[in-house]
Protein backbone atom coordinates (compact mmCIF):
# COMPACT_ATOMS: atom_id res chain seq x y z
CA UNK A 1 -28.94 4.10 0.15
CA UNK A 2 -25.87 5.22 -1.95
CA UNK A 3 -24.62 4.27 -5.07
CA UNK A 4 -21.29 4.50 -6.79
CA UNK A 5 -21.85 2.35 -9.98
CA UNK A 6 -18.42 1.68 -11.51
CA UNK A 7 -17.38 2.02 -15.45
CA UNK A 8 -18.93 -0.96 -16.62
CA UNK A 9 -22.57 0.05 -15.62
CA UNK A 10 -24.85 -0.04 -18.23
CA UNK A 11 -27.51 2.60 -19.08
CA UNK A 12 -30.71 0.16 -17.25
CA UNK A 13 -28.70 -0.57 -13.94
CA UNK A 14 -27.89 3.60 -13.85
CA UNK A 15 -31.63 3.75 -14.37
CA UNK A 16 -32.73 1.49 -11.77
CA UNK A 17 -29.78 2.85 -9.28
CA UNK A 18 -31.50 6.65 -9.59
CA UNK A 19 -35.09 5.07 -8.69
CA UNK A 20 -33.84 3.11 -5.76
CA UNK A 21 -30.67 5.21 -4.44
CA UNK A 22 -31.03 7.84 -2.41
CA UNK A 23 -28.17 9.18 -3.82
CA UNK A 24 -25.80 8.25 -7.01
CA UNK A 25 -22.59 9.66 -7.47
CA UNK A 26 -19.08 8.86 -9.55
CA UNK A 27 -17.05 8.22 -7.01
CA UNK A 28 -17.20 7.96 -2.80
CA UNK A 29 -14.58 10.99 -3.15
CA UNK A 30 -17.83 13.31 -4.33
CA UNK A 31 -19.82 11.51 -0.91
CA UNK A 32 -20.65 14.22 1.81
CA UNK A 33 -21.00 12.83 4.77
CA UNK A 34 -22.80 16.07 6.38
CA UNK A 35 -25.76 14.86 3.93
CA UNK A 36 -26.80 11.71 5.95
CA UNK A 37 -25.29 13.43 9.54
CA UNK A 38 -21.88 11.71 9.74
CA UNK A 39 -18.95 13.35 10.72
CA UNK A 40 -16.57 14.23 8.25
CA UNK A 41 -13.73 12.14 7.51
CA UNK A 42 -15.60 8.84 8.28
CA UNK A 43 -14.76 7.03 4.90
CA UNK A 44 -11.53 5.65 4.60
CA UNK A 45 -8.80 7.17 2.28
CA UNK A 46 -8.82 6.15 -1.39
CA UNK A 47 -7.44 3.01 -2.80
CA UNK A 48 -3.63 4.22 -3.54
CA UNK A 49 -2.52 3.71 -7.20
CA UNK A 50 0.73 1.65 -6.40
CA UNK A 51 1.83 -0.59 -3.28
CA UNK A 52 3.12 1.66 -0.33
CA UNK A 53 5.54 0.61 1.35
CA UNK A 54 3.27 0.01 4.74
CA UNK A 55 1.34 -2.19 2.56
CA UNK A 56 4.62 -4.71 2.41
CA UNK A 57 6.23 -3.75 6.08
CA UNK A 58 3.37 -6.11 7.56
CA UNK A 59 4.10 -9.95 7.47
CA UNK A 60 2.30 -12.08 9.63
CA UNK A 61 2.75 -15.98 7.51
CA UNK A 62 5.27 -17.87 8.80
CA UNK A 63 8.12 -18.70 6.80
CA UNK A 64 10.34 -21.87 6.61
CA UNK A 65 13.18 -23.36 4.12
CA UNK A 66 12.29 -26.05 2.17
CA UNK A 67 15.57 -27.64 3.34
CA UNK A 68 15.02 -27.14 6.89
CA UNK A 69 11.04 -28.23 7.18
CA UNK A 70 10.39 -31.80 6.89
CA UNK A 71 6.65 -32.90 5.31
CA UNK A 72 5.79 -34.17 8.25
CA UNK A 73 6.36 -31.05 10.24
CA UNK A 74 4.46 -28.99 7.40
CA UNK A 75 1.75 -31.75 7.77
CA UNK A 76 1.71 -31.00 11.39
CA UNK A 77 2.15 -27.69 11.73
CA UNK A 78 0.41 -26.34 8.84
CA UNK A 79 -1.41 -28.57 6.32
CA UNK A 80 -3.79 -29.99 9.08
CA UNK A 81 -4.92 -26.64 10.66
CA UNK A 82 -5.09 -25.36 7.30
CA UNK A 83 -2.46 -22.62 8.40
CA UNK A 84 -0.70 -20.55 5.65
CA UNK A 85 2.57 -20.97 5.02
CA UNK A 86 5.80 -18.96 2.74
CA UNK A 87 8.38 -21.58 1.71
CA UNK A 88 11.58 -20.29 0.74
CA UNK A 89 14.58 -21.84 -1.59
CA UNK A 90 12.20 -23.74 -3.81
CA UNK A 91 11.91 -21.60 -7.09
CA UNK A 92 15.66 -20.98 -7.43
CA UNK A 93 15.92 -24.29 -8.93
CA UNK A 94 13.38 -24.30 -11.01
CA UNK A 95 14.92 -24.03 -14.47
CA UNK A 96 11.80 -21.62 -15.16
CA UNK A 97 13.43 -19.53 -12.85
CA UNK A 98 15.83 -18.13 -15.50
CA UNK A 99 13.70 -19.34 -18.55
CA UNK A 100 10.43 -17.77 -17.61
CA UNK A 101 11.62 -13.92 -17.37
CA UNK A 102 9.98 -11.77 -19.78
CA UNK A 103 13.49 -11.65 -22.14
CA UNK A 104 12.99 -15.54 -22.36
CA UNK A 105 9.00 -16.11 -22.77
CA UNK A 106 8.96 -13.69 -25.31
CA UNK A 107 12.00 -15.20 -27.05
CA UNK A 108 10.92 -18.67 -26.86
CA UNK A 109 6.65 -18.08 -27.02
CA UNK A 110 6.55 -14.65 -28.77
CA UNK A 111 3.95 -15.94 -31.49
CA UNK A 112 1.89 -18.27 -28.77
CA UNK A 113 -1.53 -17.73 -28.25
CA UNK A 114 -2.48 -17.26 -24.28
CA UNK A 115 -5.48 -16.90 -22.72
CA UNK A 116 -5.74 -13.35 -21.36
CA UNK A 117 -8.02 -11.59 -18.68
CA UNK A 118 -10.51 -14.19 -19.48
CA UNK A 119 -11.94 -13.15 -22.51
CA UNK A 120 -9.51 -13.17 -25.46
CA UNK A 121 -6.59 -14.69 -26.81
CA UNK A 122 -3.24 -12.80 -27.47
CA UNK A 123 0.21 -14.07 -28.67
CA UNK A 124 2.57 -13.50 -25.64
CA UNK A 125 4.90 -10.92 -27.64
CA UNK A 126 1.30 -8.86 -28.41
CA UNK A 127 0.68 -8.95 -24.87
CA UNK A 128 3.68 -7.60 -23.70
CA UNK A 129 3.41 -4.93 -25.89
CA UNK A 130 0.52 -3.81 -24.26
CA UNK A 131 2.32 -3.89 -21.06
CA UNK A 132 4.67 -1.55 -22.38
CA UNK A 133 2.11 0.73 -23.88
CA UNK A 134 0.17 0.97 -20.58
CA UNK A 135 3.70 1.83 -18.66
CA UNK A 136 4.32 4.38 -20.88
CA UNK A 137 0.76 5.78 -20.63
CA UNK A 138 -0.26 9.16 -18.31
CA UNK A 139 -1.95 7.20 -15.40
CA UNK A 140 -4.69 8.69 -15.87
CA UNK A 141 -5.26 6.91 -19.43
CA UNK A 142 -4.14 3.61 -18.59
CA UNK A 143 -6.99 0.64 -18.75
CA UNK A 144 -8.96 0.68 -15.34
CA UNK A 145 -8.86 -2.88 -15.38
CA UNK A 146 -4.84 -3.78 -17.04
CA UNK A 147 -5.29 -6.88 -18.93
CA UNK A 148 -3.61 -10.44 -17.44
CA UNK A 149 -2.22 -13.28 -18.61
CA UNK A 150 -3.92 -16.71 -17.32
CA UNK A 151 -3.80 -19.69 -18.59
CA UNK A 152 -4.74 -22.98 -17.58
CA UNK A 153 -3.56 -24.88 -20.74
CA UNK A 154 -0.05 -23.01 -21.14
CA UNK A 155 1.53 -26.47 -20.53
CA UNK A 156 -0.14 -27.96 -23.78
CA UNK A 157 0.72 -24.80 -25.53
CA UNK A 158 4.27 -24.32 -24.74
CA UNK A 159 5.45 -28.27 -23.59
CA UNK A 160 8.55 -27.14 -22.58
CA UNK A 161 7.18 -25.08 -19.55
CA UNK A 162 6.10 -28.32 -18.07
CA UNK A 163 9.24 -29.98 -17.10
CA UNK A 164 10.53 -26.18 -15.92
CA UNK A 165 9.03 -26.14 -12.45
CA UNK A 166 9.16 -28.71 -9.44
CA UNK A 167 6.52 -29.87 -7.30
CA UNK A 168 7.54 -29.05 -3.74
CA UNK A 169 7.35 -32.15 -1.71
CA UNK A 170 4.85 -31.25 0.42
CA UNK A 171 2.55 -31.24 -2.34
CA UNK A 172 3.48 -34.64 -4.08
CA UNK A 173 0.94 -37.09 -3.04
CA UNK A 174 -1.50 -36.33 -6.11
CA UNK A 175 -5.30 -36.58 -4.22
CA UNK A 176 -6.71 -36.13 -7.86
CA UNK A 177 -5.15 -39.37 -9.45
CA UNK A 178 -8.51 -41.44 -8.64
CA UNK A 179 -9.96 -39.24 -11.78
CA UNK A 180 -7.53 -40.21 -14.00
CA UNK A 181 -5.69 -37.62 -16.68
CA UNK A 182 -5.88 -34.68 -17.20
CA UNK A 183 -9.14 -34.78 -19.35
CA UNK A 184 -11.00 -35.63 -16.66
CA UNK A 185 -9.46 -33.47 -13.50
CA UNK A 186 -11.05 -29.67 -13.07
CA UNK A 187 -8.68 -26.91 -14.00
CA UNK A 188 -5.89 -27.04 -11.57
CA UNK A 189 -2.56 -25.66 -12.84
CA UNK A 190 -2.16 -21.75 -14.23
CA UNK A 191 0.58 -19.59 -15.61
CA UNK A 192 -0.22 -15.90 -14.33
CA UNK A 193 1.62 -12.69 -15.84
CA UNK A 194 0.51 -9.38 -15.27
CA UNK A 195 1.50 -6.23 -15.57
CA UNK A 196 1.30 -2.87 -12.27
CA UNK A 197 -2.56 -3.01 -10.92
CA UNK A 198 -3.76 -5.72 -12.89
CA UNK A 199 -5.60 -8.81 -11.24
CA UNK A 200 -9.02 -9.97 -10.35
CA UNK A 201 -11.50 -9.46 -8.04
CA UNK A 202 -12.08 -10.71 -4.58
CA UNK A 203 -13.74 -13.77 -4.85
CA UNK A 204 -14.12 -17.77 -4.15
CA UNK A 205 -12.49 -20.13 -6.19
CA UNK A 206 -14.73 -21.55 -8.71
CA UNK A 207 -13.37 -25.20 -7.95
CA UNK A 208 -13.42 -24.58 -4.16
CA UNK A 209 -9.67 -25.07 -4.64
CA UNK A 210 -6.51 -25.35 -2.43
CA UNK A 211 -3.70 -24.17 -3.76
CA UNK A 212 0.03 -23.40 -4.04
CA UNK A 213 1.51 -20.36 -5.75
CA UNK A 214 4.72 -19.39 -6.10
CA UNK A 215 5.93 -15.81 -7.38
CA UNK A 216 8.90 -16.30 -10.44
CA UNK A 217 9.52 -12.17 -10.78
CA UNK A 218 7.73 -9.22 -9.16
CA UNK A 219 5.40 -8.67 -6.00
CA UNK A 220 1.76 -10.10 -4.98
CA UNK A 221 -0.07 -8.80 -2.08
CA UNK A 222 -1.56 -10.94 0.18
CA UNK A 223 -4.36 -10.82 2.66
CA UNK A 224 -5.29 -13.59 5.04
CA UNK A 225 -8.54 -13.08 6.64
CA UNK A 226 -8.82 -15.40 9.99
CA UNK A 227 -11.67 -18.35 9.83
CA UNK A 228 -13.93 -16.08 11.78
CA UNK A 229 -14.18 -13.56 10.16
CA UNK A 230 -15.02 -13.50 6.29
CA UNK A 231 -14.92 -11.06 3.88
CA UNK A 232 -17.89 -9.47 3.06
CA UNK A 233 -19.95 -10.68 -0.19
CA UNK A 234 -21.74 -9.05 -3.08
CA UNK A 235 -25.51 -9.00 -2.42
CA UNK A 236 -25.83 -10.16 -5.99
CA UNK A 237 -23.29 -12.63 -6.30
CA UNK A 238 -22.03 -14.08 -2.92
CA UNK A 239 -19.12 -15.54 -3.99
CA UNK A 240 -17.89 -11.90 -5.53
CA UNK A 241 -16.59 -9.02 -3.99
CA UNK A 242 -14.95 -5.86 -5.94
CA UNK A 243 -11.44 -5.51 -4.21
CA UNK A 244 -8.47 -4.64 -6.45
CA UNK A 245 -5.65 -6.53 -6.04
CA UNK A 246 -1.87 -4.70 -6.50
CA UNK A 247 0.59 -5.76 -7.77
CA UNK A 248 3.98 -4.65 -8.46
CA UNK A 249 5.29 -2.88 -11.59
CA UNK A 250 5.22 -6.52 -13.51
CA UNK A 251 4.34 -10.02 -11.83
CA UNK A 252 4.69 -13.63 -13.21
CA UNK A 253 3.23 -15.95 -10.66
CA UNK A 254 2.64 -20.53 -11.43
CA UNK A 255 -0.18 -21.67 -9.90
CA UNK A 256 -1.17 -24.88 -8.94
């Protein structure tokens, strides 16, 4: 057995790695295959630092208008085979659309505390400071793990964000009304900003949720896996896997 602990392992885990690993190293790029009789060149090449432009050349979602697909086509066609779907033409007319840019948020919510990466609070001008100070930054001294902004309660904390978007209408019966407001729903709206390399790990949602997402300013990668044939889990957490998700140089995404 290898292991490649990562920069948040702790002195016991290293411990108990070296007395159960055959091997323990920094990173796979210090792994010799010739060690354990495997040909060289059989891991894959390392994560790149930024999207390529492979990485975007490969779309396989359907897409369709939101003035040229009726709901009961999507219902059809994609809500009851639980098919993904890109709909385009809904965001420009979103007044967030031109309100939510980072000019505008900052403008408007510079001194508003948001939930960020999780763990901490930060008024939205502070955190796009740090967004600038991490751009700026030698790549090798930016944060391994870029903070994020998301929030589920940016809605109560900024009011006027919540009449700035449109539900699309294929997502207008509410299937959560029989619980009543929002007090007594899970979490089920976000506002997501985050800055080049910044997201979270692989995992599964920790409502079991079904979502829609839609991308105000900057790029998201994707990847659909087909019902057969799941991701692979974390032996110690099986609804975690480490996979870095990356984005473009900023991203602002609503999700709902």
């Amino acid at each position: 057995m290898i292991a490649v602990p990562d920069e948040l392992t702790g002195p016991d885990q290293l411990s108990l790695f070296s007395a159960v690993a055959d091997l323990v190293i920094p990173s796979l790029l210090h792994f010799d295959p010739a060690l354990f009789d495997l040909p060289a060149g059989c891991l894959p090449p390392p994560l790149p630092s930024s999207i390529l432009a492979s990485w975007v050349e490969t779309d396989t979602v359907d897409r369709h208008s939101l003035e040229t697909l009726p709901v009961a086509s999507f219902v059809e066609m994609y809500e009851k085979p639980g098919k993904p779907l890109i709909v385009t033409g809904a965001v420009p007319s979103w007044a967030g659309f031109t309100e939510w840019t980072r000019e505008r948020l900052v403008e408007r919510f510079g001194g508003t505390l948001f939930r960020v990466s999780a763990t901490r609070d930060m008024e939205m001008g502070e955190f796009f400071e740090y967004v600038d100070k991490q751009a700026a930054m030698a790549e090798r001294d930016r944060d391994k793990r870029p903070l994020y902004l998301f929030d589920k309660d940016f809605c109560r904390k900024a009011p006027a964000m919540a009449g700035e978007f449109e539900i699309p209408p294929y997502f207008e019966e509410d299937l959560m009304s029989c619980l009543g407001d929002d007090s007594d729903r899970p979490d089920y709206k976000w506002l997501i900003v985050g800055p080049q390399l910044s997201g979270s790990s692989f995992h599964v949602d920790p409502n079991a949720n079904f979502a829609w997402n839609a991308t105000i300013e900057g790029r998201k990668k994707w990847i659909f896996y087909p019902p057969e044939c799941e991701p692979p889990r974390s032996e110690g957490d099986g609804r975690q896997v480490r996979v870095l998700h990356l984005h473009g140089d900023f991203c602002l995404s609503f999700y709902l």
